[in-house]
PDB file of N, CA and C in Angstrom:
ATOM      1  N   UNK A   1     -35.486 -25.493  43.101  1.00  0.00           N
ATOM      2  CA  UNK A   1     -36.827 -25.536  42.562  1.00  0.00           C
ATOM      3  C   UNK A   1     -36.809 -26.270  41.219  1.00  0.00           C
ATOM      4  N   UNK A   2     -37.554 -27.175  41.193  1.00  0.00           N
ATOM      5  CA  UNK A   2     -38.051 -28.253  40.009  1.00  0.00           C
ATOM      6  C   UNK A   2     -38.294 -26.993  38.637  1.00  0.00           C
ATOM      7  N   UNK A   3     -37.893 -27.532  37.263  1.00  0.00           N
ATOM      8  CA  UNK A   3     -38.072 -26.510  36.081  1.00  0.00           C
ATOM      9  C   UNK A   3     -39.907 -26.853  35.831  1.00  0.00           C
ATOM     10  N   UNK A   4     -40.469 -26.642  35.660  1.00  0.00           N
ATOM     11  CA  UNK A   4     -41.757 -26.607  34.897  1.00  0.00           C
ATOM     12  C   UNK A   4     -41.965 -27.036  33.559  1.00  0.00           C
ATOM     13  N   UNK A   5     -42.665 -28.216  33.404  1.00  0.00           N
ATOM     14  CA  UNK A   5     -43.020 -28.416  32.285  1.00  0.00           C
ATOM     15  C   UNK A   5     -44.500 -28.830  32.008  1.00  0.00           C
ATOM     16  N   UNK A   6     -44.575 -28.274  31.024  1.00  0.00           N
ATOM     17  CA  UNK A   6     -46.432 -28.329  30.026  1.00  0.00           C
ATOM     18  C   UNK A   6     -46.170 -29.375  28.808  1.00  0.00           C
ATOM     19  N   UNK A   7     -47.147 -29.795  29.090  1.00  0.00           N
ATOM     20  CA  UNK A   7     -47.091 -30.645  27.918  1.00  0.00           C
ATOM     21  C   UNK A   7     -48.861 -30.814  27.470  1.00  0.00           C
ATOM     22  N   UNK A   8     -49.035 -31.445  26.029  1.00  0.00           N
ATOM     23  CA  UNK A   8     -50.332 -31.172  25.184  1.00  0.00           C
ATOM     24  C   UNK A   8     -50.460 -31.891  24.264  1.00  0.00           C
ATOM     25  N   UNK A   9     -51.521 -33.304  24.419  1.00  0.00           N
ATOM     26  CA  UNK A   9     -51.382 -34.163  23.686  1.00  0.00           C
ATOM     27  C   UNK A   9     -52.739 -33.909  23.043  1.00  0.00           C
ATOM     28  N   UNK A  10     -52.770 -33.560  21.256  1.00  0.00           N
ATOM     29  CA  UNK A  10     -54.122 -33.495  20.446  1.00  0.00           C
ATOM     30  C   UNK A  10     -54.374 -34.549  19.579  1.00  0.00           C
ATOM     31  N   UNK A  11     -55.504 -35.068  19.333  1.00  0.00           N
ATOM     32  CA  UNK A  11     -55.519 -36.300  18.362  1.00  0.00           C
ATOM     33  C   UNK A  11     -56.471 -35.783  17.070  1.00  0.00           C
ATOM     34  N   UNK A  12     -55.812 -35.928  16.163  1.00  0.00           N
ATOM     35  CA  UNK A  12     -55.958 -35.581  14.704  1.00  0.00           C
ATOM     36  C   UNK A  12     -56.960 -36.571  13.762  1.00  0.00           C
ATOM     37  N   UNK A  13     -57.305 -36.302  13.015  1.00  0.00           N
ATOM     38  CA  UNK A  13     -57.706 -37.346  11.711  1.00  0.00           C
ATOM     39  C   UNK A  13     -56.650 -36.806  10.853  1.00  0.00           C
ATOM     40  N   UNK A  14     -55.621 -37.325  10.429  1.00  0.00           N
ATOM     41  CA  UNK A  14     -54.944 -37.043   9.040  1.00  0.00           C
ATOM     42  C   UNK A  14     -54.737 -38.328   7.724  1.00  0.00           C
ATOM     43  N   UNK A  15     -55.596 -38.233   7.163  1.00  0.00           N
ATOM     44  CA  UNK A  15     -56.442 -39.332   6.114  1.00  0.00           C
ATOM     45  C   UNK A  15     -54.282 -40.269   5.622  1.00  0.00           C
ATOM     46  N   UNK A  16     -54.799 -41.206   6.150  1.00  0.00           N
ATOM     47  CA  UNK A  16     -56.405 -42.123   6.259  1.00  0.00           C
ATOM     48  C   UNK A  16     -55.655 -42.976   7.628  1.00  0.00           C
ATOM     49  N   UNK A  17     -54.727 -41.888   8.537  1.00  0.00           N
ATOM     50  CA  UNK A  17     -54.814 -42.443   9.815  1.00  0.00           C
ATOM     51  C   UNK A  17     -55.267 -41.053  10.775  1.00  0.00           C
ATOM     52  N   UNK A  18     -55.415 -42.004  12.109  1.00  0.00           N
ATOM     53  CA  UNK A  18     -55.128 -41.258  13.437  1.00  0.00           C
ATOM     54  C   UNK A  18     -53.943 -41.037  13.696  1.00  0.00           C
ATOM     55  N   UNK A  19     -54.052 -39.653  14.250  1.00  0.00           N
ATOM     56  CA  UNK A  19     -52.436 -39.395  14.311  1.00  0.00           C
ATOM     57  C   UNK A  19     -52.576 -39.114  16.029  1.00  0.00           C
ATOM     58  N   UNK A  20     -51.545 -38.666  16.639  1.00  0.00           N
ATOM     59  CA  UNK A  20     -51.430 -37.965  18.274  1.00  0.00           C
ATOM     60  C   UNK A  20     -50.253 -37.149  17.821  1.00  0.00           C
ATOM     61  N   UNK A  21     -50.330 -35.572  17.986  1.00  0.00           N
ATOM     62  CA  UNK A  21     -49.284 -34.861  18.378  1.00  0.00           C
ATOM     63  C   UNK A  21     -48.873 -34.405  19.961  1.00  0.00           C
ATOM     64  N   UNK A  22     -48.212 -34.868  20.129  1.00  0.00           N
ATOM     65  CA  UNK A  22     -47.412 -34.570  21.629  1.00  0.00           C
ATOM     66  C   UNK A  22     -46.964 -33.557  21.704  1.00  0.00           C
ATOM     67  N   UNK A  23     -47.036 -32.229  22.762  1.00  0.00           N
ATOM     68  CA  UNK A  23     -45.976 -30.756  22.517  1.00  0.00           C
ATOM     69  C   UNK A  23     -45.529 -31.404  24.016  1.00  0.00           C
ATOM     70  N   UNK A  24     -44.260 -30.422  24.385  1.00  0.00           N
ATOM     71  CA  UNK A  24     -43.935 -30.360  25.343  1.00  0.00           C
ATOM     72  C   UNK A  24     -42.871 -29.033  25.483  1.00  0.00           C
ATOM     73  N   UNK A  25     -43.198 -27.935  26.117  1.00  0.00           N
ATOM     74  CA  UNK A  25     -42.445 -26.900  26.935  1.00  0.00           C
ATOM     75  C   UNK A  25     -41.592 -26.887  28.072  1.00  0.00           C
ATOM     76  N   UNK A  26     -40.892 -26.971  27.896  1.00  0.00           N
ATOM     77  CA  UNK A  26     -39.685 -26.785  29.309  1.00  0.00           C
ATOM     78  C   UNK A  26     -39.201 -25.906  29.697  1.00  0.00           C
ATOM     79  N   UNK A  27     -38.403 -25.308  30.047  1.00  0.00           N
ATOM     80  CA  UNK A  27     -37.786 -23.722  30.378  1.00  0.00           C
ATOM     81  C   UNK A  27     -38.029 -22.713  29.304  1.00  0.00           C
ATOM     82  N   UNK A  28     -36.423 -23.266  28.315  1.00  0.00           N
ATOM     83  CA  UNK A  28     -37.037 -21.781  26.979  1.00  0.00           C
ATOM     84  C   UNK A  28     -36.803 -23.205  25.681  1.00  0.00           C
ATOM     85  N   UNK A  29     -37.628 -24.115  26.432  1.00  0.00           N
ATOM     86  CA  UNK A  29     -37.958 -25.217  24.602  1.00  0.00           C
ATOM     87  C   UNK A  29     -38.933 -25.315  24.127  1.00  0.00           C
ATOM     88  N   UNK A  30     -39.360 -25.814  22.836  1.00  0.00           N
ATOM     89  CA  UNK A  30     -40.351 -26.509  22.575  1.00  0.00           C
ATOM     90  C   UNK A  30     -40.295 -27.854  22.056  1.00  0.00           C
ATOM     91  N   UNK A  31     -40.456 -29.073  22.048  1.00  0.00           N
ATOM     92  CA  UNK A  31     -40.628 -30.239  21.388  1.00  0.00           C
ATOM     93  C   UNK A  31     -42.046 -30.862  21.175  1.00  0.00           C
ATOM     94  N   UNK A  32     -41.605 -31.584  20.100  1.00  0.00           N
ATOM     95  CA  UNK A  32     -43.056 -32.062  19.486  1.00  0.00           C
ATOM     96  C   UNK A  32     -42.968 -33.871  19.249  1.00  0.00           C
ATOM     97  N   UNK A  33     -43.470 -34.938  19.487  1.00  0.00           N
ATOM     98  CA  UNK A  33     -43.442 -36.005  18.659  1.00  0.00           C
ATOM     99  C   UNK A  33     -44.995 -36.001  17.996  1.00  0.00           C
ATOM    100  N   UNK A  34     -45.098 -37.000  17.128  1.00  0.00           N
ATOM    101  CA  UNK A  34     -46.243 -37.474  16.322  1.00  0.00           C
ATOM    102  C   UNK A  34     -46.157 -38.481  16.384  1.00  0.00           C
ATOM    103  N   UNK A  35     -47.200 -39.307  16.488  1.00  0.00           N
ATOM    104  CA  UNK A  35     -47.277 -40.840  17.303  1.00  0.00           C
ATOM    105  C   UNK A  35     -48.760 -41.203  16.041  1.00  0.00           C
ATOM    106  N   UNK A  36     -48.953 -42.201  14.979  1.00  0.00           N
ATOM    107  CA  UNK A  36     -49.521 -42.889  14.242  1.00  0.00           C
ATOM    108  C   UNK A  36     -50.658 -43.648  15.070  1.00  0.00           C
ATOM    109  N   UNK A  37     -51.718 -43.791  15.335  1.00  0.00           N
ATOM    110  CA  UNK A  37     -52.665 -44.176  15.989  1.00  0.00           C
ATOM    111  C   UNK A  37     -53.166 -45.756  14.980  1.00  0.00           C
ATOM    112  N   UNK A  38     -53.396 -45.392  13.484  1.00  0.00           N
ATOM    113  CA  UNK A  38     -54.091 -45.988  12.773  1.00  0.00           C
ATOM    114  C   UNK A  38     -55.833 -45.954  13.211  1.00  0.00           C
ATOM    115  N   UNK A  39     -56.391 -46.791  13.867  1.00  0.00           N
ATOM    116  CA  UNK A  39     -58.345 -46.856  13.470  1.00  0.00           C
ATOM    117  C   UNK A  39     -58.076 -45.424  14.649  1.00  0.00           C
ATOM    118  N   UNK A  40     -59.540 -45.242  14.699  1.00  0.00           N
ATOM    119  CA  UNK A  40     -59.601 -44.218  15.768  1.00  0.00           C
ATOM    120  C   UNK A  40     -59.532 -44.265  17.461  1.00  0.00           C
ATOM    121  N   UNK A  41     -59.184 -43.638  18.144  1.00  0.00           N
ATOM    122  CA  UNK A  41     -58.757 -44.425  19.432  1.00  0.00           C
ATOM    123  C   UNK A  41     -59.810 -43.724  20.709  1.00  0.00           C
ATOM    124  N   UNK A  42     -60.319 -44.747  21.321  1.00  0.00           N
ATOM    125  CA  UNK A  42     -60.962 -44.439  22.424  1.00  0.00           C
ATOM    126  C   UNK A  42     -60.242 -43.493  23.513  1.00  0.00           C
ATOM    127  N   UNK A  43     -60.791 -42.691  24.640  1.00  0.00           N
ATOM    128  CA  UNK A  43     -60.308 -42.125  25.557  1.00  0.00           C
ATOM    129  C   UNK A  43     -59.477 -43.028  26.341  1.00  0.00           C
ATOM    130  N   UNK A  44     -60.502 -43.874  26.701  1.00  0.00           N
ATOM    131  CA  UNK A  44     -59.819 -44.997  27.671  1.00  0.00           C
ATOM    132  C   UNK A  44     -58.227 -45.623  26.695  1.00  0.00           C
ATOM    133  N   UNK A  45     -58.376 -45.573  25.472  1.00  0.00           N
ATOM    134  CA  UNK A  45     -56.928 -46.112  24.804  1.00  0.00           C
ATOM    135  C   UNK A  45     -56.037 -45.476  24.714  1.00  0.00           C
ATOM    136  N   UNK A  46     -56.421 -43.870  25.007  1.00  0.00           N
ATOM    137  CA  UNK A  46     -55.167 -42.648  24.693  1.00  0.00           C
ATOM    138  C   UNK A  46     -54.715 -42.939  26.515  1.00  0.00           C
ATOM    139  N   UNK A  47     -55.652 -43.187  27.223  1.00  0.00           N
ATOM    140  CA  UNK A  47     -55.164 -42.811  28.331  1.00  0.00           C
ATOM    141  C   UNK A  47     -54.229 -44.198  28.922  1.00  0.00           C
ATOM    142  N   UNK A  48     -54.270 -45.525  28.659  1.00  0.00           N
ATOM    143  CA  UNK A  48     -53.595 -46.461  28.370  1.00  0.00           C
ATOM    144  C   UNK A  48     -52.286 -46.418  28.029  1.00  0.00           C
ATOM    145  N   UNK A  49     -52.695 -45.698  26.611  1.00  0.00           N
ATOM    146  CA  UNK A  49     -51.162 -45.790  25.911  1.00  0.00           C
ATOM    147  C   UNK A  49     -50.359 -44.520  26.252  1.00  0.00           C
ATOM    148  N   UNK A  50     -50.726 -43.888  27.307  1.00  0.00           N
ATOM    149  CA  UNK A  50     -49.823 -42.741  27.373  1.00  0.00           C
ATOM    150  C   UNK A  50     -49.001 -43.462  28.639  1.00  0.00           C
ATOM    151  N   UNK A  51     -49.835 -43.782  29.615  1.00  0.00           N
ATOM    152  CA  UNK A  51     -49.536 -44.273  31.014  1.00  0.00           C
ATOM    153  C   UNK A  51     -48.107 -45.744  30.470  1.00  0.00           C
ATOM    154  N   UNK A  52     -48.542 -46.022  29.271  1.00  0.00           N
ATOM    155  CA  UNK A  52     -47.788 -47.226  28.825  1.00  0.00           C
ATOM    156  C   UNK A  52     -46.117 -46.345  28.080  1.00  0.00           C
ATOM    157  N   UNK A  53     -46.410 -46.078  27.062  1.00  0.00           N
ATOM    158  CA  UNK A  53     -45.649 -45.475  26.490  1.00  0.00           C
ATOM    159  C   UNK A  53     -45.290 -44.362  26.045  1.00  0.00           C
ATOM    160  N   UNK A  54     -45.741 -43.191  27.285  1.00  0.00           N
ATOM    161  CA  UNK A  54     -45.277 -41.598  27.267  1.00  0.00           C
ATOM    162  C   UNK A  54     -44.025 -41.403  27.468  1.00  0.00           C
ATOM    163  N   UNK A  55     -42.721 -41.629  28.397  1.00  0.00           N
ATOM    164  CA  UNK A  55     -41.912 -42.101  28.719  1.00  0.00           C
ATOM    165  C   UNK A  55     -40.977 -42.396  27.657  1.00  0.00           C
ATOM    166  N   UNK A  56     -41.071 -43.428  26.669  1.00  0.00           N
ATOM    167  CA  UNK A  56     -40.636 -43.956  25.718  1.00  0.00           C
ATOM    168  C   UNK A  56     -40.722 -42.945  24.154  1.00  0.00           C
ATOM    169  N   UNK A  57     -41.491 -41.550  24.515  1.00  0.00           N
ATOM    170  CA  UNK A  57     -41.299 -41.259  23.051  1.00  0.00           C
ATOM    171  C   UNK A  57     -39.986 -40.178  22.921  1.00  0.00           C
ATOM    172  N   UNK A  58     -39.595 -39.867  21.778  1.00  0.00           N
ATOM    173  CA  UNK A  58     -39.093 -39.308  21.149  1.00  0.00           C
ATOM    174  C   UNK A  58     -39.126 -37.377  20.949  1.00  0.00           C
ATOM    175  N   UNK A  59     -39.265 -36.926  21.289  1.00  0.00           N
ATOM    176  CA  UNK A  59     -39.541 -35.695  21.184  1.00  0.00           C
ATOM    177  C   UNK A  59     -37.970 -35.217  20.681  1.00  0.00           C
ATOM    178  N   UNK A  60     -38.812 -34.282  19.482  1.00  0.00           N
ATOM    179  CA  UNK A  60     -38.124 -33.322  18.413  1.00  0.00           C
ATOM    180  C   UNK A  60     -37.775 -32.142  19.059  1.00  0.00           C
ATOM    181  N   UNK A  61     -37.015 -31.514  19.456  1.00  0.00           N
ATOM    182  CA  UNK A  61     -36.541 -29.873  19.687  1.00  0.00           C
ATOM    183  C   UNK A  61     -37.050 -28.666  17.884  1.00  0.00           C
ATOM    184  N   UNK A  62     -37.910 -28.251  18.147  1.00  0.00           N
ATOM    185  CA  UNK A  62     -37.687 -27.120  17.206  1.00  0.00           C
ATOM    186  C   UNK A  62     -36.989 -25.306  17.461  1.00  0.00           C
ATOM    187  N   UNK A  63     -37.117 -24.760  16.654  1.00  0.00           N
ATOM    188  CA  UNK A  63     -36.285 -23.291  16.122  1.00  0.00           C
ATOM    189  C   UNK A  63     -37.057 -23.039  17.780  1.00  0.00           C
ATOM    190  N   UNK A  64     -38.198 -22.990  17.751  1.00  0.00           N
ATOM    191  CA  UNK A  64     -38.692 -22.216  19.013  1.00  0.00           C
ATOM    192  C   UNK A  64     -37.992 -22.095  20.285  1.00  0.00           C
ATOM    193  N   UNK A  65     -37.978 -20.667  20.725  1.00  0.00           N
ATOM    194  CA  UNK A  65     -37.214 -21.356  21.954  1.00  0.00           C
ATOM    195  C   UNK A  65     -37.691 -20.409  23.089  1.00  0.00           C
ATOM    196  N   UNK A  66     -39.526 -20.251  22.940  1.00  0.00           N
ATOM    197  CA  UNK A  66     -40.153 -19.487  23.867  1.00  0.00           C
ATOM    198  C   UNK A  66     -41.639 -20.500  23.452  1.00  0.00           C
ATOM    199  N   UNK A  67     -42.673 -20.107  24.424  1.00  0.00           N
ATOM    200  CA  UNK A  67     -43.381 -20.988  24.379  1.00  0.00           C
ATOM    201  C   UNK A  67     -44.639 -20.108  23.942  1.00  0.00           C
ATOM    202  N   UNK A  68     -45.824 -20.759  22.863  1.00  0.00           N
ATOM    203  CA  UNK A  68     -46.289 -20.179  22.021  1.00  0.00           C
ATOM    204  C   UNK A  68     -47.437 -19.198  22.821  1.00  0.00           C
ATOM    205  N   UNK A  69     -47.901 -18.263  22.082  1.00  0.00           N
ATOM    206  CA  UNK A  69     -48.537 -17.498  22.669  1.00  0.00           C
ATOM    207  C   UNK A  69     -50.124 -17.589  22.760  1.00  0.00           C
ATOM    208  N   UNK A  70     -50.995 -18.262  23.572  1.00  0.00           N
ATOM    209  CA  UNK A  70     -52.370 -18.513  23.513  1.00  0.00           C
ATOM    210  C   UNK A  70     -53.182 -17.108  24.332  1.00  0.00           C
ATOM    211  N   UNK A  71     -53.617 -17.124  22.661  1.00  0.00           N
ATOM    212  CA  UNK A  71     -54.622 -15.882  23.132  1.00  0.00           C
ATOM    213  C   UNK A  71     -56.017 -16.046  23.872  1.00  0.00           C
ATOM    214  N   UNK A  72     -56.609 -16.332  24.579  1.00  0.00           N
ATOM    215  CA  UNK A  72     -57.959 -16.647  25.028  1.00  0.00           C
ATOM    216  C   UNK A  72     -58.949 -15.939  25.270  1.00  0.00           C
ATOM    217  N   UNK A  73     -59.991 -15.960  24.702  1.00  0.00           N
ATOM    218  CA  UNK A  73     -61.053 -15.059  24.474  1.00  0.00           C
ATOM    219  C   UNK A  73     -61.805 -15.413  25.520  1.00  0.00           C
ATOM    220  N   UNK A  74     -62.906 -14.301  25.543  1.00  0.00           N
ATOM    221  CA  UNK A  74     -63.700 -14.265  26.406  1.00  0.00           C
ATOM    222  C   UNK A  74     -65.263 -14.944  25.832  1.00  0.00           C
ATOM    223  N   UNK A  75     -65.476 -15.473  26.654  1.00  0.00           N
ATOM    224  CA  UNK A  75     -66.922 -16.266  25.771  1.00  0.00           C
ATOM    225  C   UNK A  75     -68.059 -15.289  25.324  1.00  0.00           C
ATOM    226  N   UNK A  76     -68.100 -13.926  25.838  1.00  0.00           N
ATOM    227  CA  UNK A  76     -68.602 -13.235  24.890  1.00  0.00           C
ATOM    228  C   UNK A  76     -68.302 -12.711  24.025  1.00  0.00           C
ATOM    229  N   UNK A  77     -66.926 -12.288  23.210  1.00  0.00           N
ATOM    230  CA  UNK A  77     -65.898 -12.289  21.733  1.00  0.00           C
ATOM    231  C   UNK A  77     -66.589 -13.787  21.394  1.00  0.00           C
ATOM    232  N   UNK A  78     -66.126 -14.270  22.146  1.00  0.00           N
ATOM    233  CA  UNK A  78     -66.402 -16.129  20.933  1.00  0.00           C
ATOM    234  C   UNK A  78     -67.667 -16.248  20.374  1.00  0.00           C
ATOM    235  N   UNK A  79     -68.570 -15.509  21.180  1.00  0.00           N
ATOM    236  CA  UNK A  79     -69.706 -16.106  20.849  1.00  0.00           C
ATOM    237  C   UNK A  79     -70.024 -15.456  19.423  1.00  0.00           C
ATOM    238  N   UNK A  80     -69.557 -13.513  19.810  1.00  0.00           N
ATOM    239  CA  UNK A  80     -69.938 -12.765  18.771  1.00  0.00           C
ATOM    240  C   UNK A  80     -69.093 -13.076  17.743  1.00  0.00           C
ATOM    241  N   UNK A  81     -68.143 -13.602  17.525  1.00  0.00           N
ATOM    242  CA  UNK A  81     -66.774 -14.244  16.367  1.00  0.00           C
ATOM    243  C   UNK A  81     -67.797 -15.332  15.931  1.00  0.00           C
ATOM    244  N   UNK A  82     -68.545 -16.258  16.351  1.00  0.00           N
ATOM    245  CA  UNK A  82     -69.119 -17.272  15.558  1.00  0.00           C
ATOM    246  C   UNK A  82     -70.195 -17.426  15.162  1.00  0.00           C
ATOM    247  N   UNK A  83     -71.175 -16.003  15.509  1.00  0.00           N
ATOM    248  CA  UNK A  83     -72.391 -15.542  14.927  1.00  0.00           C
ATOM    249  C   UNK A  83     -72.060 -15.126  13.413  1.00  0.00           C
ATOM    250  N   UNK A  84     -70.475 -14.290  13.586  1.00  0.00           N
ATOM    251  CA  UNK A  84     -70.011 -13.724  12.401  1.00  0.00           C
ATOM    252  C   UNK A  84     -70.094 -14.410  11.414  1.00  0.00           C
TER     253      UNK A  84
END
């Protein structure tokens, strides 16, 4: 059986570029790259440059060595959390 992996690409403003953080989970890892965008990048360009050069990045191993814990609320908590 094939290991499982997740992976989670978010795109940032961090002045005075675009950034992309890459995660990726594997058995008991975590890795991360950060990829420099510069202007801001269209959907159609993230989805380009991943298909182009996902493959090619670099991913960091950190201390972690379980995969993080996402708590997910229920849309009625969320709603009452942002009335708050």
């Amino acid at each position: 059986m094939k290991d499982l992996v997740r992976s989670q690409c978010t795109i940032l403003f961090e002045e005075p570029f675009w950034i992309g953080l890459f995660e990726k989970w594997e058995e008991n890892c975590y890795s991360v790259c950060r990829v420099v965008f510069g202007k801001e990048p269209t959907s159609s360009e993230i989805y380009e440059w991943m298909l182009a050069c996902y493959g090619k990045l670099s991913f960091k191993e950190t201390q972690r060595s379980e995969r993080p814990l996402v708590k997910k609320l229920s849309p009625k908590k969320l709603k009452k959390q942002i009335t708050r």
